[in-house]
Each structure stands twice: as structure tokens, then as C-alpha cells.
N, C-alpha and C. Protein backbone atom coordinates (compact mmCIF):
# COMPACT_ATOMS: atom_id res chain seq x y z
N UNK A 1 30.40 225.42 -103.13
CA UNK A 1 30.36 224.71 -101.87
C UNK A 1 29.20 223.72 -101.92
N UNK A 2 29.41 222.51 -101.44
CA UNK A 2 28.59 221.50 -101.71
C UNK A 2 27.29 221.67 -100.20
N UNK A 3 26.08 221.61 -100.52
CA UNK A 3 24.77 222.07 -99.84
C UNK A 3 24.86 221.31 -98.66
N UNK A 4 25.21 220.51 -98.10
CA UNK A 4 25.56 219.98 -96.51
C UNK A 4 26.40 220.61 -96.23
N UNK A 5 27.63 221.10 -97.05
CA UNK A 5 28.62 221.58 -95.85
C UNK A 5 27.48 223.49 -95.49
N UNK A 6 27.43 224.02 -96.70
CA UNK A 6 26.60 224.90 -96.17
C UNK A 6 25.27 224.80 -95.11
N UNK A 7 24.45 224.00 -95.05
CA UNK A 7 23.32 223.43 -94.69
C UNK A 7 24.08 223.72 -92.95
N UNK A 8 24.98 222.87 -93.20
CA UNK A 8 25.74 222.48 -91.64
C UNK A 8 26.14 224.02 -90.94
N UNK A 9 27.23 224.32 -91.64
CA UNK A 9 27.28 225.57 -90.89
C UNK A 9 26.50 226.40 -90.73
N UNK A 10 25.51 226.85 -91.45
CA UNK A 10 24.46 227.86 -91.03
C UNK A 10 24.12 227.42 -89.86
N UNK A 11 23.92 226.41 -89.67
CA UNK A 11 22.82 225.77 -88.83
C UNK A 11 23.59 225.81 -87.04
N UNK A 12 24.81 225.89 -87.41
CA UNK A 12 25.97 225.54 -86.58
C UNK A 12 26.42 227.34 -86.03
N UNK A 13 26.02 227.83 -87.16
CA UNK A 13 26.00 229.56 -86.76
C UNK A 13 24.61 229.65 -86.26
N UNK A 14 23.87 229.44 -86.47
CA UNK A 14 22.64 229.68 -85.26
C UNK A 14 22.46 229.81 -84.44
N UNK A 15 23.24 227.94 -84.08
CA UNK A 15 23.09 227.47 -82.61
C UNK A 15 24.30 228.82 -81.84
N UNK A 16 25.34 229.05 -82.63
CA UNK A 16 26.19 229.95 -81.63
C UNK A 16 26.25 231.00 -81.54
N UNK A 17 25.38 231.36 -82.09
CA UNK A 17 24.28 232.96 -81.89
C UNK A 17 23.46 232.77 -81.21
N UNK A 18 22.76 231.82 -81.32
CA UNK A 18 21.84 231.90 -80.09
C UNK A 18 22.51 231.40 -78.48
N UNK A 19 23.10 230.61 -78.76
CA UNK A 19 24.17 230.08 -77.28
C UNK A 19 25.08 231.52 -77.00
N UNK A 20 25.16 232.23 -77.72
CA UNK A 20 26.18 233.30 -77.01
C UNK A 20 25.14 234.44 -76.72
N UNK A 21 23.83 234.90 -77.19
CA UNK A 21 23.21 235.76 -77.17
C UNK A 21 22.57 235.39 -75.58
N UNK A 22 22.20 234.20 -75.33
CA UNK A 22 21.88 233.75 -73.96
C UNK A 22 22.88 233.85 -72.61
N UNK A 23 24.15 233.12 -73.63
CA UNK A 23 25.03 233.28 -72.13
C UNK A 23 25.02 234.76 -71.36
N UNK A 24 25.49 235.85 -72.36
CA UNK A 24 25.07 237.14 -72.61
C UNK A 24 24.44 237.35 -71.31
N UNK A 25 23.47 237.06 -71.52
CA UNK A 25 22.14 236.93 -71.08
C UNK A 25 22.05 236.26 -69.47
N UNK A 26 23.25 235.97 -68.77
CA UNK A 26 23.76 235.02 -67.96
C UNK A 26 22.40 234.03 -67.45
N UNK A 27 22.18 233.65 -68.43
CA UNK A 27 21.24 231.89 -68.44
C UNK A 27 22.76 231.31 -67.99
N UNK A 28 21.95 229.86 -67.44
CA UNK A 28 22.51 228.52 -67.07
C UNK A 28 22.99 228.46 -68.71
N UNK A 29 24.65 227.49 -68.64
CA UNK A 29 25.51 226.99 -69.76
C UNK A 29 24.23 226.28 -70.36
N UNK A 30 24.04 225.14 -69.33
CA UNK A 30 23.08 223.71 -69.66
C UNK A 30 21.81 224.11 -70.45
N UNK A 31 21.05 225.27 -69.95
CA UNK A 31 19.98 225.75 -70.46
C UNK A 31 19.64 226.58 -71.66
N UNK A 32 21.01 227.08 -71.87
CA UNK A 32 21.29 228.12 -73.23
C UNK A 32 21.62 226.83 -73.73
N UNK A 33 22.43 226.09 -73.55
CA UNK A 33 22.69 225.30 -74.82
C UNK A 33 21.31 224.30 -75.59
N UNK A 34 20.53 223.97 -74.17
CA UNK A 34 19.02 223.52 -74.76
C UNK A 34 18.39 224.74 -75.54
N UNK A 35 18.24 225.43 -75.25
CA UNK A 35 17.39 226.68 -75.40
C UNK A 35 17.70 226.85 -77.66
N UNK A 36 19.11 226.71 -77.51
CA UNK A 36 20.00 227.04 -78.70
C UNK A 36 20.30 226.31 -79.46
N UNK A 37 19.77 224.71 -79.07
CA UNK A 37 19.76 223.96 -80.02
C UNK A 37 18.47 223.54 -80.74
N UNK A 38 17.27 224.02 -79.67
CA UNK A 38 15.50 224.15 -80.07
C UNK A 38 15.65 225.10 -81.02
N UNK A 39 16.06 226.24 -81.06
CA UNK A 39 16.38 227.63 -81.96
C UNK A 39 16.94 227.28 -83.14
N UNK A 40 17.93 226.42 -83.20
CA UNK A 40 18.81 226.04 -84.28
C UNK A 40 18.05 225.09 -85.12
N UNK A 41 16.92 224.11 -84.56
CA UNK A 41 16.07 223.59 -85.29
C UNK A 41 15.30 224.18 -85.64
N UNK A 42 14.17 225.24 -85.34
CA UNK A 42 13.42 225.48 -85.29
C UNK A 42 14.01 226.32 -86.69
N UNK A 43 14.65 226.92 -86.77
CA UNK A 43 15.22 228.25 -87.44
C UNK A 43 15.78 227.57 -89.04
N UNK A 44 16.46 226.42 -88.68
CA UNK A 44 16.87 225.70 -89.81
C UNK A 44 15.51 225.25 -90.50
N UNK A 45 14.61 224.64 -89.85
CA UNK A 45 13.22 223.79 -90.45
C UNK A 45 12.42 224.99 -91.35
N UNK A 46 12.68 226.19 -90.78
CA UNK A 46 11.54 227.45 -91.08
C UNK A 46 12.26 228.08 -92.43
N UNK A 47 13.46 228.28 -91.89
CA UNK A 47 14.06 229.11 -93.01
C UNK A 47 14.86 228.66 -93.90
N UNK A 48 15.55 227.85 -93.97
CA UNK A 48 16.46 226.67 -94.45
C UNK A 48 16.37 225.87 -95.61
N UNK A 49 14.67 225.74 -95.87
CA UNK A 49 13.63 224.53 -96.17
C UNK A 49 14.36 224.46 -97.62
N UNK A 50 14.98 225.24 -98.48
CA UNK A 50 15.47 224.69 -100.01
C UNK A 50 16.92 224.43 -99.84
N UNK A 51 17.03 224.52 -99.13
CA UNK A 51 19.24 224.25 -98.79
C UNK A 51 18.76 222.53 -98.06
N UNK A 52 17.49 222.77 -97.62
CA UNK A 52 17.82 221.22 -96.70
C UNK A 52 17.12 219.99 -97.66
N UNK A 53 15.97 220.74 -98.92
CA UNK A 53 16.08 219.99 -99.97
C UNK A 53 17.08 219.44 -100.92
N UNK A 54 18.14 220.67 -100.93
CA UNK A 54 19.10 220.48 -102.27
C UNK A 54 20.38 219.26 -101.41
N UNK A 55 19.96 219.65 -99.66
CA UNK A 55 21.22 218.39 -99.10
C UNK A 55 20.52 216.85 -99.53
N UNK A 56 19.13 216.84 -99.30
CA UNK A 56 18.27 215.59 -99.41
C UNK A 56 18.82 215.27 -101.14
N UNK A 57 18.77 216.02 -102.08
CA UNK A 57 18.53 215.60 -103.02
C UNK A 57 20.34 215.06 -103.21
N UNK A 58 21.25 216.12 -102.94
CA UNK A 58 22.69 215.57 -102.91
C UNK A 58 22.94 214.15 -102.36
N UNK A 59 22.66 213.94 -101.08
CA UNK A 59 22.71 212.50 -100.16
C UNK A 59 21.56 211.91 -100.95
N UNK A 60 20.71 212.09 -101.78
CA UNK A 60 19.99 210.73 -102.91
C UNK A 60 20.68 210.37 -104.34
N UNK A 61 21.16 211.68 -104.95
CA UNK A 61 22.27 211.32 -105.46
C UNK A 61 23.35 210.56 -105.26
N UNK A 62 23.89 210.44 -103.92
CA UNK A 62 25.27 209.89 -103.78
C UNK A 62 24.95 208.31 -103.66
N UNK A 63 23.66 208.66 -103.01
CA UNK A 63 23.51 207.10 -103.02
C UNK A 63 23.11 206.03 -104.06
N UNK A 64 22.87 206.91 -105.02
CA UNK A 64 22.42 206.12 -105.92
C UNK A 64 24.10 205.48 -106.98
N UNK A 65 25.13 206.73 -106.77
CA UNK A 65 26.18 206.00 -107.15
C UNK A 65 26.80 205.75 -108.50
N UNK A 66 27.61 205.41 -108.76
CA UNK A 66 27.99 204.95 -110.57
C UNK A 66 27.45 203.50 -110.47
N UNK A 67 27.08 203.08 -111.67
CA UNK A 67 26.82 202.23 -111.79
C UNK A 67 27.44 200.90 -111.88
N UNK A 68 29.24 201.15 -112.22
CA UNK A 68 30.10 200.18 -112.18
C UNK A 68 31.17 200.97 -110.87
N UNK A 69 31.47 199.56 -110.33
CA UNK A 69 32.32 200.39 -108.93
C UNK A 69 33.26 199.17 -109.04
N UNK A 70 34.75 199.24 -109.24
CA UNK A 70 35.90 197.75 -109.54
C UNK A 70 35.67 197.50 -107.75
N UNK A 71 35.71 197.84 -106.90
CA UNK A 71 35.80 197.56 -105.61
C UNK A 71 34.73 196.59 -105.19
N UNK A 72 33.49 197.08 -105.85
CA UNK A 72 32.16 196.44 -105.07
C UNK A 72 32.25 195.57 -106.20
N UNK A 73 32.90 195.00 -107.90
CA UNK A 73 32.86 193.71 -108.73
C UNK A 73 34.31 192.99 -107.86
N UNK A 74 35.57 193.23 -106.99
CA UNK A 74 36.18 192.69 -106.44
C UNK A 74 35.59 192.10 -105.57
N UNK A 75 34.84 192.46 -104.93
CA UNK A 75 34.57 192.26 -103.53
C UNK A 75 33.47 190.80 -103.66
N UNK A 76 32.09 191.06 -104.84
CA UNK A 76 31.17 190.24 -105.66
C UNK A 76 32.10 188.54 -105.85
N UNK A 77 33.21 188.96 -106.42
CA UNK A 77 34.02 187.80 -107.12
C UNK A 77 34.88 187.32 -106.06
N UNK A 78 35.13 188.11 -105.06
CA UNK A 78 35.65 186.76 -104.03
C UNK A 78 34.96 186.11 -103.24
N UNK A 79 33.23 186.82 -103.08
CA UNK A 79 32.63 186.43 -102.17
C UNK A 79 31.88 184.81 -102.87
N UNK A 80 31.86 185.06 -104.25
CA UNK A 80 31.42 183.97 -104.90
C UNK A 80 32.39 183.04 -104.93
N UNK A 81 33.90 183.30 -105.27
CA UNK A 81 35.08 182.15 -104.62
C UNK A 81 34.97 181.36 -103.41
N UNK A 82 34.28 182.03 -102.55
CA UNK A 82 34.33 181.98 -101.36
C UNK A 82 33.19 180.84 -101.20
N UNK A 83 31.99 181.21 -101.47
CA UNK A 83 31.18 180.33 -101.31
C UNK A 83 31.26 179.46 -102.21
N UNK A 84 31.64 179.33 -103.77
CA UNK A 84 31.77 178.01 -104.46
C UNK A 84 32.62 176.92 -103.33
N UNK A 85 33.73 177.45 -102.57
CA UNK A 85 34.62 176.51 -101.81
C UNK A 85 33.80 175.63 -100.51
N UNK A 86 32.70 176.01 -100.31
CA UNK A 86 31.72 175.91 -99.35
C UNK A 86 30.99 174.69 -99.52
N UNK A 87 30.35 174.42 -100.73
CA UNK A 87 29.85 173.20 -100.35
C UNK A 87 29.85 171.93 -99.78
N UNK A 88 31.48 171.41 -100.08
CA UNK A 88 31.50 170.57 -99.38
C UNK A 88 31.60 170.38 -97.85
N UNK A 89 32.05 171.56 -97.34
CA UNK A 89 31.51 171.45 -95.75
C UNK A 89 30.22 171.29 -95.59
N UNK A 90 29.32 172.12 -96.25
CA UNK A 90 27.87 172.36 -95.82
C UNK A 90 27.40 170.52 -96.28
N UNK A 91 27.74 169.95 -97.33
CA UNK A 91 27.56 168.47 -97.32
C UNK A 91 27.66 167.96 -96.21
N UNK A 92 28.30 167.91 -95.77
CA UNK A 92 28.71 167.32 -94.73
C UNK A 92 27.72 167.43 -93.34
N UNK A 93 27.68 169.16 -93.13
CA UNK A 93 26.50 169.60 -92.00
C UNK A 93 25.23 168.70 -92.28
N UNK A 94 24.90 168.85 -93.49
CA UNK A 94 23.66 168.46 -93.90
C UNK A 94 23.44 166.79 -93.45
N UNK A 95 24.06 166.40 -94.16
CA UNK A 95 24.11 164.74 -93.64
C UNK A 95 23.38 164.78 -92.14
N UNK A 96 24.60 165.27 -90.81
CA UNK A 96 24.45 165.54 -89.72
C UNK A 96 23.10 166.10 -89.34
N UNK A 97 22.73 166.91 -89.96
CA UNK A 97 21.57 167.29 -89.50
C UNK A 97 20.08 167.00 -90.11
N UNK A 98 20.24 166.28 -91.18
CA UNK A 98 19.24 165.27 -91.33
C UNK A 98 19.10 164.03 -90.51
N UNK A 99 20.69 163.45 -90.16
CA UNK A 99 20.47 162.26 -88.92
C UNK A 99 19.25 163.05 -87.94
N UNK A 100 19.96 164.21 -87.07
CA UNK A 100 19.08 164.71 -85.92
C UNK A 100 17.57 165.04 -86.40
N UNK A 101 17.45 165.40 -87.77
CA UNK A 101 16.14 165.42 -87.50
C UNK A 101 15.27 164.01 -87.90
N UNK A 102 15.64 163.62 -88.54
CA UNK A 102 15.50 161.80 -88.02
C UNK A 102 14.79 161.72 -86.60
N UNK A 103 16.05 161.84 -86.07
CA UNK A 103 15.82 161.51 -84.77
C UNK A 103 14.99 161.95 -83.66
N UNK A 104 14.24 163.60 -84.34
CA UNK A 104 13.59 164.75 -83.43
C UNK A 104 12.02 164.17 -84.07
N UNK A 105 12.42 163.42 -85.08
CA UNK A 105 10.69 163.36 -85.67
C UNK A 105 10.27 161.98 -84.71
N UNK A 106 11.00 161.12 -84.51
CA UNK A 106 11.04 159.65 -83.99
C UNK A 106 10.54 159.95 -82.28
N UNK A 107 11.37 160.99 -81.86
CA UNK A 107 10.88 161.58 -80.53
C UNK A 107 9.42 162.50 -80.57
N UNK A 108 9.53 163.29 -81.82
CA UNK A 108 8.27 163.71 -81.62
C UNK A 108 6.81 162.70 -81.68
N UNK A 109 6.91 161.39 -82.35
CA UNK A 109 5.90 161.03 -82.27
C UNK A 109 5.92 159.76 -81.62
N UNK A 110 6.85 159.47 -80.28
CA UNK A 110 6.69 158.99 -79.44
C UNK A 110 5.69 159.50 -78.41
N UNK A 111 6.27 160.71 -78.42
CA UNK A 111 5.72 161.71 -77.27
C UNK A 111 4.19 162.12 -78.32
N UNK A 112 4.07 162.21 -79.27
CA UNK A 112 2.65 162.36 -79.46
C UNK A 112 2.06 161.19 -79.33
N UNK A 113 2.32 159.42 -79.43
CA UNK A 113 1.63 158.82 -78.88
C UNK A 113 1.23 158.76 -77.50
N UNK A 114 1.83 158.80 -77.05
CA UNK A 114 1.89 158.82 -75.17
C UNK A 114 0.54 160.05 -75.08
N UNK A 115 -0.04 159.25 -74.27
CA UNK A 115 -1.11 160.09 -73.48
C UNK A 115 -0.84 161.12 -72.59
N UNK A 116 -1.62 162.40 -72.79
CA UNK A 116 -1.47 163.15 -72.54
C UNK A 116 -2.04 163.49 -71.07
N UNK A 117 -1.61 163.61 -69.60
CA UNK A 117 -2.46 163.85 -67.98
C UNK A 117 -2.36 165.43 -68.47
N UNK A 118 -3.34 165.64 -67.31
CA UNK A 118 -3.60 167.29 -67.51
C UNK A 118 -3.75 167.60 -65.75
């Protein structure tokens, strides 16, 4: 059994040992279930501590992954299709937005000649 799914249920048997040992107990639903989920941490953090390493170390494993994945070199090669097709729009933006800033520098140092009232 892979160490999260164990990790999980223990942790998940806690909480409903302690939520049923309370109701039991006729506590408030609302308050056993707080009461039983502080317990379920508390109990997992204390006693738990190498099952919740071996999940850490599983979820660092996974993430680290194979090293060749055809999905994530598909995905690489259209996104580069994608943007080779791009430039000539962005030509185009560019033009446009070199006019405006042309035009923002011409305003800016109008307005920095102009005297300044206070």
C-alpha cells in the first residue's frame, strides 16, 4: 500500500474514533467534530512522524518524475510552432507602440518644460 493512502486513513480513523467516542459522550456534533479533528492532528504529528516522512519523500519522488515525458515534448513543440507563427503580429504591435511612445516622450517633456505652480 502506497504511504499516503495509509498516512490518510489512519489519520481518517482517528478523527472517527475520536468523533464517535465524543458523540458517545453527547458533546455538540459541531464541537466533537472540532474537538476530533485537533486530536487527529495532534495524534498524526506525534505518532505518525515516519509514515508522514515516507508520504513527503513519495510526493518528492513523484515530483521529480521521468525524465522524458512524449506529452510534456508534444506539448514543448507546439508551443514553439506556436510562437515561431507570432512574430509577425508582434511586428506589427511594435511599430504601434514605438509611434506612442514617441509620442509619450514629446508630452513628457513638454510638461517637464512648463513651469511648475505649487
Amino acid at each position: 500500500m502506497k504511504p499516503w493512502i495509509a498516512y490518510t486513513l489512519l489519520r481518517l480513523g482517528v478523527f472517527a474514533a475520536a468523533f464517535t467516542l465524543l458523540m458517545i459522550a453527547d458533546t455538540e456534533p459541531w464541537l466533537a467534530a472540532v474537538i476530533a479533528t485537533v486530536l487527529g492532528f495532534a495524534v498524526s504529528y506525534v505518532f505518525f512522524g515516519k509514515l508522514r516522512d515516507a508520504v513527503a519523500l513519495d510526493f518528492a519522488a513523484r515530483r521529480e518524475g521521468p525524465s522524458h515525458d512524449p506529452d510534456r515534448d508534444a506539448e514543448d513543440a507546439e508551443a514553439d510552432f506556436d510562437s515561431a507563427a507570432e512574430p509577425v503580429a508582434d511586428d506589427n504591435a511594435r511599430e504601434s507602440s514605438l509611434e506612442g511612445d514617441s509620442q509619450s516622450e514629446a508630452d513628457a517633456e513638454q510638461q517637464s518644460s512648463e513651469p511648475r505652480q505649487l
